[in-house]
PDB file of N, CA and C in Angstrom:
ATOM      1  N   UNK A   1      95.998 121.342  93.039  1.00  0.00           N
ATOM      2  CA  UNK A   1      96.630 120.458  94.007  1.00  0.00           C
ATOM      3  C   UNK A   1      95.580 119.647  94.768  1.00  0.00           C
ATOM      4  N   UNK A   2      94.380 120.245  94.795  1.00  0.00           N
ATOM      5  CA  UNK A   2      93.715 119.622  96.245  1.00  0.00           C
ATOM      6  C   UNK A   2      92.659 118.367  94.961  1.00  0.00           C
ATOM      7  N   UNK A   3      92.699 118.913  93.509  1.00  0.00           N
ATOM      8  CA  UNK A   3      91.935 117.862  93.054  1.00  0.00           C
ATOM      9  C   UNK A   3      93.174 116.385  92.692  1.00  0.00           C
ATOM     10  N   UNK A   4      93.835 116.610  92.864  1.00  0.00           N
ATOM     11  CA  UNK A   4      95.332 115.531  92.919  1.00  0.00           C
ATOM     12  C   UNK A   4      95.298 114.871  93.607  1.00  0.00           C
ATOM     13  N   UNK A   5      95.021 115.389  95.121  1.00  0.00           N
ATOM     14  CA  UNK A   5      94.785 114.336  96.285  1.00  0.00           C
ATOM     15  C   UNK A   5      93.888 114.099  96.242  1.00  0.00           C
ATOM     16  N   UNK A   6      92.574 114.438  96.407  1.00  0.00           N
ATOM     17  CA  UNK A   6      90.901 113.691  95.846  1.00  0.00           C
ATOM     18  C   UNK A   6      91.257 112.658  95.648  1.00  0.00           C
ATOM     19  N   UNK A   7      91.858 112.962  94.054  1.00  0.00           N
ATOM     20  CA  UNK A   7      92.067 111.447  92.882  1.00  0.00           C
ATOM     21  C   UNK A   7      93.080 110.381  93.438  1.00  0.00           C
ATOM     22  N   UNK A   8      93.934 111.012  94.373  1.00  0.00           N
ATOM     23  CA  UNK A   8      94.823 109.394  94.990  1.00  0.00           C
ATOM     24  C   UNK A   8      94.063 109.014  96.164  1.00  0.00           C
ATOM     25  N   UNK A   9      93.188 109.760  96.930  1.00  0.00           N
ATOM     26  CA  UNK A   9      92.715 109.228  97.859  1.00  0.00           C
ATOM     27  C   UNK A   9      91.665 108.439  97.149  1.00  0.00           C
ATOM     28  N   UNK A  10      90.876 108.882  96.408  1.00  0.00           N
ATOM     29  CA  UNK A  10      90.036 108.536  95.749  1.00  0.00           C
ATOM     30  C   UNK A  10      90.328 106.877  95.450  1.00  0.00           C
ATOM     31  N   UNK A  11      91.609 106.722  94.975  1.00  0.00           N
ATOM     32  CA  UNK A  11      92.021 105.511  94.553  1.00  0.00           C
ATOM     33  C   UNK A  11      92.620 104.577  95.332  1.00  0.00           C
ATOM     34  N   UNK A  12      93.111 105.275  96.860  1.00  0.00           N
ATOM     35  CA  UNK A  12      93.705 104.263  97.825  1.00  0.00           C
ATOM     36  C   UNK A  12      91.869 103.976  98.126  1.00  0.00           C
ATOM     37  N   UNK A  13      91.254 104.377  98.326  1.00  0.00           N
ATOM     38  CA  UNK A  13      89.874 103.791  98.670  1.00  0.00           C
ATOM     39  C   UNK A  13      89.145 102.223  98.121  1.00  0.00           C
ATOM     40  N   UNK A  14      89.444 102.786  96.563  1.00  0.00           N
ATOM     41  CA  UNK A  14      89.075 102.062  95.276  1.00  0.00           C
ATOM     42  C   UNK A  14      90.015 100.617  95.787  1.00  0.00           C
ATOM     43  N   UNK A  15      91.588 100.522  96.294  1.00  0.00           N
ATOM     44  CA  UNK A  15      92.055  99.651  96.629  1.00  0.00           C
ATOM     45  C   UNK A  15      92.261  98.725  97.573  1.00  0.00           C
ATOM     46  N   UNK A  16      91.647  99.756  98.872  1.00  0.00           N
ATOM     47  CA  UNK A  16      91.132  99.102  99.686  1.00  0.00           C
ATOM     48  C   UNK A  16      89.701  98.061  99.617  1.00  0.00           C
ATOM     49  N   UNK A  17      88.795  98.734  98.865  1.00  0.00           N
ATOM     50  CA  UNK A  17      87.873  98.225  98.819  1.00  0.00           C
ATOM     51  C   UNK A  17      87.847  97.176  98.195  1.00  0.00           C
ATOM     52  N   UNK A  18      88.702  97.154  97.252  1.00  0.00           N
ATOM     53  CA  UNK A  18      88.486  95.883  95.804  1.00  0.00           C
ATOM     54  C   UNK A  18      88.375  94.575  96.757  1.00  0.00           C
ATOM     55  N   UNK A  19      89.427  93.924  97.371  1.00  0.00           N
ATOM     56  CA  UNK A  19      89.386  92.634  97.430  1.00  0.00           C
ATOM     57  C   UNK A  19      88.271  92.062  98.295  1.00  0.00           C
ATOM     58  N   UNK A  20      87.327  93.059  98.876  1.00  0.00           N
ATOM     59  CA  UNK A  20      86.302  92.544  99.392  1.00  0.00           C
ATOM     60  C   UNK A  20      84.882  92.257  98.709  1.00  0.00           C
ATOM     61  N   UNK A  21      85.129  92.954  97.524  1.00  0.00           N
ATOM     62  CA  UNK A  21      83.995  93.218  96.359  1.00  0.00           C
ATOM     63  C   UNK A  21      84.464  92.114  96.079  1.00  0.00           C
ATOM     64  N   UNK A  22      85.231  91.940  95.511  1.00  0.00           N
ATOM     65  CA  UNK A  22      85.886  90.935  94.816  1.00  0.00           C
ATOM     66  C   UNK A  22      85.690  89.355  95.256  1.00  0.00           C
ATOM     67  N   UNK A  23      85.881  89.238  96.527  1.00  0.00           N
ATOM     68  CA  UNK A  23      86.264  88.023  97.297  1.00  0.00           C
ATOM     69  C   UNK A  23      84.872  87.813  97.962  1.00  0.00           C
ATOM     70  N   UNK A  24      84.139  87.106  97.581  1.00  0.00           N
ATOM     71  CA  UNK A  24      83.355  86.980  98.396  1.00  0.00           C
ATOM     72  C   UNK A  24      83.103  86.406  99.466  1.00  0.00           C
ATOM     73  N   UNK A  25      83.477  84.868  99.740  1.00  0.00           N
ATOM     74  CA  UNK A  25      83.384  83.992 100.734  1.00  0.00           C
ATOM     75  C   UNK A  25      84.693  84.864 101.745  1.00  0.00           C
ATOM     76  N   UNK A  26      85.531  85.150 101.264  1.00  0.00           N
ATOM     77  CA  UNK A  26      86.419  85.799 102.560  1.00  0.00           C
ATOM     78  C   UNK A  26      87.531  84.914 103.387  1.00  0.00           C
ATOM     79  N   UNK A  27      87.578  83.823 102.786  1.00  0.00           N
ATOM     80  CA  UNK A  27      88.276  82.896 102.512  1.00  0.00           C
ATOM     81  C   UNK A  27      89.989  83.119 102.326  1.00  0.00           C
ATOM     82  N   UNK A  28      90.537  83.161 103.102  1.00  0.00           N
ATOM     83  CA  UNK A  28      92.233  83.268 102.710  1.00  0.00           C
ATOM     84  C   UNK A  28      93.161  82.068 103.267  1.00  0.00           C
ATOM     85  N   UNK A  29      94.000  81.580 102.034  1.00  0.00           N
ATOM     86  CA  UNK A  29      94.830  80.886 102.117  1.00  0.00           C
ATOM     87  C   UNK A  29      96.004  81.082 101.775  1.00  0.00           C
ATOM     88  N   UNK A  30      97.245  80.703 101.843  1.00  0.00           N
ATOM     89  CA  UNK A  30      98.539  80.873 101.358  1.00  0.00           C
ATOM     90  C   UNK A  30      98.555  80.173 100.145  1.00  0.00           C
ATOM     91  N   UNK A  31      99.670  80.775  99.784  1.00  0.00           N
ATOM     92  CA  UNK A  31     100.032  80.171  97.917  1.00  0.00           C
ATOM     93  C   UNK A  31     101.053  78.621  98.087  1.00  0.00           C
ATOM     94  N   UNK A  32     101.894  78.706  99.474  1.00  0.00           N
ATOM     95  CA  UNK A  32     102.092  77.216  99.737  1.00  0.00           C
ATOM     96  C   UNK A  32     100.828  76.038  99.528  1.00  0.00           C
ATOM     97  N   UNK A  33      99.797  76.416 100.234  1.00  0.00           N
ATOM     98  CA  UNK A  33      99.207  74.975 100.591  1.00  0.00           C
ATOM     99  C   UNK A  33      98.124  75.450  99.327  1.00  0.00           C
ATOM    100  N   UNK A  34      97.987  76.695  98.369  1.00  0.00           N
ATOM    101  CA  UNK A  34      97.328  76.143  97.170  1.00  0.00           C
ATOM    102  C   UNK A  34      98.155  75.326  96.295  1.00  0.00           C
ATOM    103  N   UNK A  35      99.484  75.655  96.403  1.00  0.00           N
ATOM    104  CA  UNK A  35     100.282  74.928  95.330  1.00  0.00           C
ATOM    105  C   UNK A  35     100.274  73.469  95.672  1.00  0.00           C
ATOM    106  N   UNK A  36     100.581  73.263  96.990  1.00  0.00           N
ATOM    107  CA  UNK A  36     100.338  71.813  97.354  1.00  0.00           C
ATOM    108  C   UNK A  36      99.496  71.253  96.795  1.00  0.00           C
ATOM    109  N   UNK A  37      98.100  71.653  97.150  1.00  0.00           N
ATOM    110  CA  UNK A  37      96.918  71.012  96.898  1.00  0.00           C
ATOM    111  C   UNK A  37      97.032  70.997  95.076  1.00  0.00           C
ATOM    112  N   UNK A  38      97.677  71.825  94.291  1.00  0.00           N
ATOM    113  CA  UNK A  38      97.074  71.848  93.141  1.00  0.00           C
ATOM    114  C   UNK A  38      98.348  70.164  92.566  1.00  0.00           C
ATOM    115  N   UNK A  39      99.436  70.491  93.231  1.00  0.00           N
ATOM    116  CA  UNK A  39     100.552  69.178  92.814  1.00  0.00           C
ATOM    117  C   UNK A  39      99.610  68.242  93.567  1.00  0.00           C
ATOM    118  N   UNK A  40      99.818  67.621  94.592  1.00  0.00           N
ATOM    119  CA  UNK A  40      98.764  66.773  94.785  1.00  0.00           C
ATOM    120  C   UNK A  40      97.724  66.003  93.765  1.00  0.00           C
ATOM    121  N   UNK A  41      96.863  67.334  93.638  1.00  0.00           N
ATOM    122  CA  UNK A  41      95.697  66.709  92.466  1.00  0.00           C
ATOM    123  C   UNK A  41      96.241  66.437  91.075  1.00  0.00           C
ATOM    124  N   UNK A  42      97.847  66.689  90.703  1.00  0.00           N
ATOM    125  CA  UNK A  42      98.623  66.134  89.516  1.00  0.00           C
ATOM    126  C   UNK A  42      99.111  65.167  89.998  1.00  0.00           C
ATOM    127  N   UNK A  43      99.837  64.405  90.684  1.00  0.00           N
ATOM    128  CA  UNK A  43     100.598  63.539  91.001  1.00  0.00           C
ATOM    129  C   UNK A  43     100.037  63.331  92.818  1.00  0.00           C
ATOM    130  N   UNK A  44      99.484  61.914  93.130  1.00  0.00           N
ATOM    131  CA  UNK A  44      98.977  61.620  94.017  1.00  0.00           C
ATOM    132  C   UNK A  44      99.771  61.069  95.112  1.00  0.00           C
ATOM    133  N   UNK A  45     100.861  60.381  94.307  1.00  0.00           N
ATOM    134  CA  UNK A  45     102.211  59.963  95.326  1.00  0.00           C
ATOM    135  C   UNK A  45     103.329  61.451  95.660  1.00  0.00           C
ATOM    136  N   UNK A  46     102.820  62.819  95.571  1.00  0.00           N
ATOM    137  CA  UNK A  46     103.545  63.609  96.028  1.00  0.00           C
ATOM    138  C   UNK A  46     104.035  63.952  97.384  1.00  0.00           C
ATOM    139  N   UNK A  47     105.195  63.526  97.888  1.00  0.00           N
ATOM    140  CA  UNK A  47     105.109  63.476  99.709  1.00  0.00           C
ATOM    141  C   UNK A  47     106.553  64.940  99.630  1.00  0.00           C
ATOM    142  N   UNK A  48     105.934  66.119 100.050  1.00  0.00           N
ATOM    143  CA  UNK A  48     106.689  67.453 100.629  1.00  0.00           C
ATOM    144  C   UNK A  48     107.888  66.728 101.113  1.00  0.00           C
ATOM    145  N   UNK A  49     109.136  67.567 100.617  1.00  0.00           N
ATOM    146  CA  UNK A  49     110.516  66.888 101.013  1.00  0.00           C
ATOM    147  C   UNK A  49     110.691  68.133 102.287  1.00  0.00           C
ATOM    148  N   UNK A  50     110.405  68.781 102.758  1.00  0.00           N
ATOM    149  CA  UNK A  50     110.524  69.584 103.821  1.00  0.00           C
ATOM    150  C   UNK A  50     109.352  69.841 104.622  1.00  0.00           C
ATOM    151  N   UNK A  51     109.140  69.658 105.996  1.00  0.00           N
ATOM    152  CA  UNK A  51     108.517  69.797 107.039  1.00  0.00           C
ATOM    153  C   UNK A  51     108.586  71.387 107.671  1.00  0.00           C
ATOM    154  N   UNK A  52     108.070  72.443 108.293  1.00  0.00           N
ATOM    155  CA  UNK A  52     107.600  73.267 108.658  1.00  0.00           C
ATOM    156  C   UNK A  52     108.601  73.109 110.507  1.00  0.00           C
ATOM    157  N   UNK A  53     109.767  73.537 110.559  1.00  0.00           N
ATOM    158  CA  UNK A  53     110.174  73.268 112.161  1.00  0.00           C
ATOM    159  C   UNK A  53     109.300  73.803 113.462  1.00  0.00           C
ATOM    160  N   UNK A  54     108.224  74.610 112.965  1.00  0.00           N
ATOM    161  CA  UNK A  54     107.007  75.381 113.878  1.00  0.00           C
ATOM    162  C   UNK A  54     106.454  75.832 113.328  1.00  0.00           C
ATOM    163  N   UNK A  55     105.034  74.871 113.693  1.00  0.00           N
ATOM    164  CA  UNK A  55     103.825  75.886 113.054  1.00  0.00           C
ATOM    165  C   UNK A  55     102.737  76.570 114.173  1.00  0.00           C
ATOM    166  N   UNK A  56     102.864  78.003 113.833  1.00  0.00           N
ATOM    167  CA  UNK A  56     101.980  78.475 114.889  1.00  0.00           C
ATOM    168  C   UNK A  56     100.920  77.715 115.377  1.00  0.00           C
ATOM    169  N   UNK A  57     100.493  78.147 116.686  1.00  0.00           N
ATOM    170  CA  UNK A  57      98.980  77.524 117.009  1.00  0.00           C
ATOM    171  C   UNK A  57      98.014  78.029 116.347  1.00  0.00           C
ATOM    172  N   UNK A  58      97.631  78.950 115.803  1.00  0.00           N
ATOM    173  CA  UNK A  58      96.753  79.307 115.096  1.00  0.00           C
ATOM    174  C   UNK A  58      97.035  80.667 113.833  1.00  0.00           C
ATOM    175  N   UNK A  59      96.016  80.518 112.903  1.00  0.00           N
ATOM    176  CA  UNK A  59      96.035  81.452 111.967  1.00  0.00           C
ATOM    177  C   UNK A  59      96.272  82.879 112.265  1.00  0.00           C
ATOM    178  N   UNK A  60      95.894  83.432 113.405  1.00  0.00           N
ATOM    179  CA  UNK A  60      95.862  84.726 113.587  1.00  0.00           C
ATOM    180  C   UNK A  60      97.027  84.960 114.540  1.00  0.00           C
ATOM    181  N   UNK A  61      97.766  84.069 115.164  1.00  0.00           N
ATOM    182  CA  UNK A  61      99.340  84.207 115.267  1.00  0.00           C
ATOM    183  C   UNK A  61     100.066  84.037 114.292  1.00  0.00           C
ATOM    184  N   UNK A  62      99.876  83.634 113.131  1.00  0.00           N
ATOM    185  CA  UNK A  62     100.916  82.849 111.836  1.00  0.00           C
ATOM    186  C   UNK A  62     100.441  84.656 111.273  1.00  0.00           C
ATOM    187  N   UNK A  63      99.023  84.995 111.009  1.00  0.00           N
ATOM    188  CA  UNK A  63      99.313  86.663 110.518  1.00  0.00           C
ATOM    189  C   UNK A  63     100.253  87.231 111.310  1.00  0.00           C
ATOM    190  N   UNK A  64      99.757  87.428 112.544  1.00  0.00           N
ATOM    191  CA  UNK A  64     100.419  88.421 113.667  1.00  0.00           C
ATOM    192  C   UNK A  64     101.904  88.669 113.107  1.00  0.00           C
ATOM    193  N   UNK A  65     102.816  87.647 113.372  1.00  0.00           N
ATOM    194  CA  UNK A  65     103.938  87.437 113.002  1.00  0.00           C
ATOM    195  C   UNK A  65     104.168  87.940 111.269  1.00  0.00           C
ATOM    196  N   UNK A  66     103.264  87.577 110.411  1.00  0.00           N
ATOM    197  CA  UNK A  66     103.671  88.177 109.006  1.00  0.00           C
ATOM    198  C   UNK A  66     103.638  89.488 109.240  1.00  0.00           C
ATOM    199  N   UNK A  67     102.850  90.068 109.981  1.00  0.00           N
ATOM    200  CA  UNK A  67     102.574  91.593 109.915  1.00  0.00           C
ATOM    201  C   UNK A  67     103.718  92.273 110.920  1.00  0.00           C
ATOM    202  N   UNK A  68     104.644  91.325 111.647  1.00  0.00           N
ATOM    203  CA  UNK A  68     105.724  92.136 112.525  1.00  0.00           C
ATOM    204  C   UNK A  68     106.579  91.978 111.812  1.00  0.00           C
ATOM    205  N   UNK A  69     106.996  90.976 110.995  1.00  0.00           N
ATOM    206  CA  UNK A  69     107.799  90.645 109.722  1.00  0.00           C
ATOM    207  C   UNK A  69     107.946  92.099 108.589  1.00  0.00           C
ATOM    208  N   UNK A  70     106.614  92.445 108.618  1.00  0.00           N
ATOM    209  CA  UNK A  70     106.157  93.248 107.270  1.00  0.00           C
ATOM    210  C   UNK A  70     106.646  94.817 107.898  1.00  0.00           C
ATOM    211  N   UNK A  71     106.450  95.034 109.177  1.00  0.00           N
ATOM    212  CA  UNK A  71     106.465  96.330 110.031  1.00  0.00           C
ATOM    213  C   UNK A  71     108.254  96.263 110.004  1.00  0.00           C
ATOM    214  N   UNK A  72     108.526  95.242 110.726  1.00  0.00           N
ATOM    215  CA  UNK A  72     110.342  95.352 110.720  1.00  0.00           C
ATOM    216  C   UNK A  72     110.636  96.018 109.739  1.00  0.00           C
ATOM    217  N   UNK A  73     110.906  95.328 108.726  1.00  0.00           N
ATOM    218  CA  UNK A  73     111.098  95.096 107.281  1.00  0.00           C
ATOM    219  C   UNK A  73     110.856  96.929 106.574  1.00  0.00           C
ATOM    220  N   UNK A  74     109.211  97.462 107.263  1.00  0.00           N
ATOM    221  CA  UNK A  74     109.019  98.832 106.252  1.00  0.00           C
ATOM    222  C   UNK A  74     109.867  99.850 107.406  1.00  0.00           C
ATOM    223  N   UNK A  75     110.367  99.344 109.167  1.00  0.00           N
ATOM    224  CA  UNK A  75     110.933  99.760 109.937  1.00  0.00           C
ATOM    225  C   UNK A  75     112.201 100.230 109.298  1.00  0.00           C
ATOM    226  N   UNK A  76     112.978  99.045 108.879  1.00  0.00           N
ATOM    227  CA  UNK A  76     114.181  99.251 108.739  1.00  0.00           C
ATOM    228  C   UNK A  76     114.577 100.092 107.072  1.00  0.00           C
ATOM    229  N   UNK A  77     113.723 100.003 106.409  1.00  0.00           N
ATOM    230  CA  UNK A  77     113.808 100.616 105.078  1.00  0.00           C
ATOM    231  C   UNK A  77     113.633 102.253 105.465  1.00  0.00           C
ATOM    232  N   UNK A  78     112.540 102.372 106.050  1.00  0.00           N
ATOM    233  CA  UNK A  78     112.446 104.135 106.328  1.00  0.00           C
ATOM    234  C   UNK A  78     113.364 104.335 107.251  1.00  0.00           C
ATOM    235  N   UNK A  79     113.570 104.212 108.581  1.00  0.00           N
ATOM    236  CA  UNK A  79     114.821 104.332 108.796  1.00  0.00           C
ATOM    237  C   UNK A  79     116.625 104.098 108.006  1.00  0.00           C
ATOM    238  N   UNK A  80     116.341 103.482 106.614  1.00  0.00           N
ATOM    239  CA  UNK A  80     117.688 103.901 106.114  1.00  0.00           C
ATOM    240  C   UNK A  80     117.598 104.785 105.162  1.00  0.00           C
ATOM    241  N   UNK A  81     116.514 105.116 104.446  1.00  0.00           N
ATOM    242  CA  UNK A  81     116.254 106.291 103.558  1.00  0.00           C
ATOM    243  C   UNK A  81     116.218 107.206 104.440  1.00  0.00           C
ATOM    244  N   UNK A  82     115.652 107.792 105.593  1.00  0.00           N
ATOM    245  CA  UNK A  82     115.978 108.988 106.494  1.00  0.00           C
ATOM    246  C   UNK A  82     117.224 108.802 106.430  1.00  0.00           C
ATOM    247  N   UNK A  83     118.341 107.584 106.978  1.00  0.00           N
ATOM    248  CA  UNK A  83     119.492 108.340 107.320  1.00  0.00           C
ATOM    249  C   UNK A  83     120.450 108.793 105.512  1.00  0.00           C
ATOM    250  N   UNK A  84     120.108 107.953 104.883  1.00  0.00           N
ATOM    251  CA  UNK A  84     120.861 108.060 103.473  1.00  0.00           C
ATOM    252  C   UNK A  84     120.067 110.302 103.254  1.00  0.00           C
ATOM    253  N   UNK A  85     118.941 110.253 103.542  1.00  0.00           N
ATOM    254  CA  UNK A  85     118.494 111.686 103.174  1.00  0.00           C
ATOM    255  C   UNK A  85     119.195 112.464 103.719  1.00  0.00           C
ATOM    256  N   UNK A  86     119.555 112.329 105.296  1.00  0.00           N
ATOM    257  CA  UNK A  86     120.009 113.172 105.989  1.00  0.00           C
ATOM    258  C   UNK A  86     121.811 113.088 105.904  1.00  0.00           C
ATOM    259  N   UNK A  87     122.102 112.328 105.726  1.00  0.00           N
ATOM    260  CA  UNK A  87     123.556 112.425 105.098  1.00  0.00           C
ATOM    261  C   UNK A  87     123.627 113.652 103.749  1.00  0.00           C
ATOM    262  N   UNK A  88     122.633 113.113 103.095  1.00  0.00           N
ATOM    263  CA  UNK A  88     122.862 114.030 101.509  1.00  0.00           C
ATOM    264  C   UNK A  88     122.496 114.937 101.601  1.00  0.00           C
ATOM    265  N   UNK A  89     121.765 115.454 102.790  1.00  0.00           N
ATOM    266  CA  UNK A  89     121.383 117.248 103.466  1.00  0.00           C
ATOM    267  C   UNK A  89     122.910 118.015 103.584  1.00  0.00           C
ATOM    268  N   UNK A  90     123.581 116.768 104.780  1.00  0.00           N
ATOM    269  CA  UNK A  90     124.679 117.718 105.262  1.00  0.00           C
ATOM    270  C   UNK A  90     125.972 117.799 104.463  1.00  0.00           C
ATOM    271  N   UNK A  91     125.909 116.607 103.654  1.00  0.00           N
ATOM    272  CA  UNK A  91     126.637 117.009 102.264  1.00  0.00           C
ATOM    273  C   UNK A  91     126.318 118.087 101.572  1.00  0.00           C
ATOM    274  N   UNK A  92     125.726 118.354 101.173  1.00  0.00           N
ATOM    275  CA  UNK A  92     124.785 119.662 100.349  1.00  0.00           C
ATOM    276  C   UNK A  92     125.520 120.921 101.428  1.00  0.00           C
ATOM    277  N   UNK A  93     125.249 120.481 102.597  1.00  0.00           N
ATOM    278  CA  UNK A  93     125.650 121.993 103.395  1.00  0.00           C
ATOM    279  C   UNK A  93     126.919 122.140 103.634  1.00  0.00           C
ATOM    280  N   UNK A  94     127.762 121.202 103.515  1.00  0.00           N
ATOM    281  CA  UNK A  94     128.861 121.500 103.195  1.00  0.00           C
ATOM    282  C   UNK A  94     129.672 122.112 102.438  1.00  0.00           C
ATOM    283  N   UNK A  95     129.544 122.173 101.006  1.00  0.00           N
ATOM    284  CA  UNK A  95     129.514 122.471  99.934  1.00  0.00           C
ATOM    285  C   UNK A  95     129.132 123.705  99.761  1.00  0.00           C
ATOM    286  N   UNK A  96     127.861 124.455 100.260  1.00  0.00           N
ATOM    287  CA  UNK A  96     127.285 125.682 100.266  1.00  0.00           C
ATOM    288  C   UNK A  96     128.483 126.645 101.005  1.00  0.00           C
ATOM    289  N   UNK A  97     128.778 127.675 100.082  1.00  0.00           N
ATOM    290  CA  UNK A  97     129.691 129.223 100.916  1.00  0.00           C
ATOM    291  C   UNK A  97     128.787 129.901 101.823  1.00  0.00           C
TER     292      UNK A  97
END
């Protein structure tokens, strides 16, 4: 058992680490404004048919917000698998003589 966890810790490590090995300049952009830029450099008269109704003041509010997005989101999922678990507990104990 304990060499099992080694090997997944072992590997959440390995995954943490990658994209910095990997990435060197450290550089992050969204896949919107690469795609832009890459249509753009195909077609030069490309003008975006939709505008942005608010764009944060800065990059590290535009994360902030992805990451309360991302927290809600893993909020509300574990909170419905607890309650779906705990339903199918007291079902189970029902059932039991």
């Amino acid at each position: 058992m304990k060499k099992k966890s080694l090997i997944l810790i072992l590997i959440c490590v390995l995954l943490i680490a990658a994209p910095f090995i990997i990435s060197k300049n450290g550089a992050f952009e969204g896949a919107d404004a690469q795609v832009e830029g890459k249509i753009t450099e195909i077609d030069e008269s490309y003008e975006p048919w939709f505008e942005s109704l608010w764009t944060p003041p800065s990059s590290e509010v535009e994360s902030f917000l992805f990451a309360l997005q991302a927290a809600a989101g893993a909020g509300f999922i574990g909170y419905y698998i607890g309650r779906k678990k705990k339903d199918v507990k007291a079902d189970n104990s029902l059932c039991q003589p």
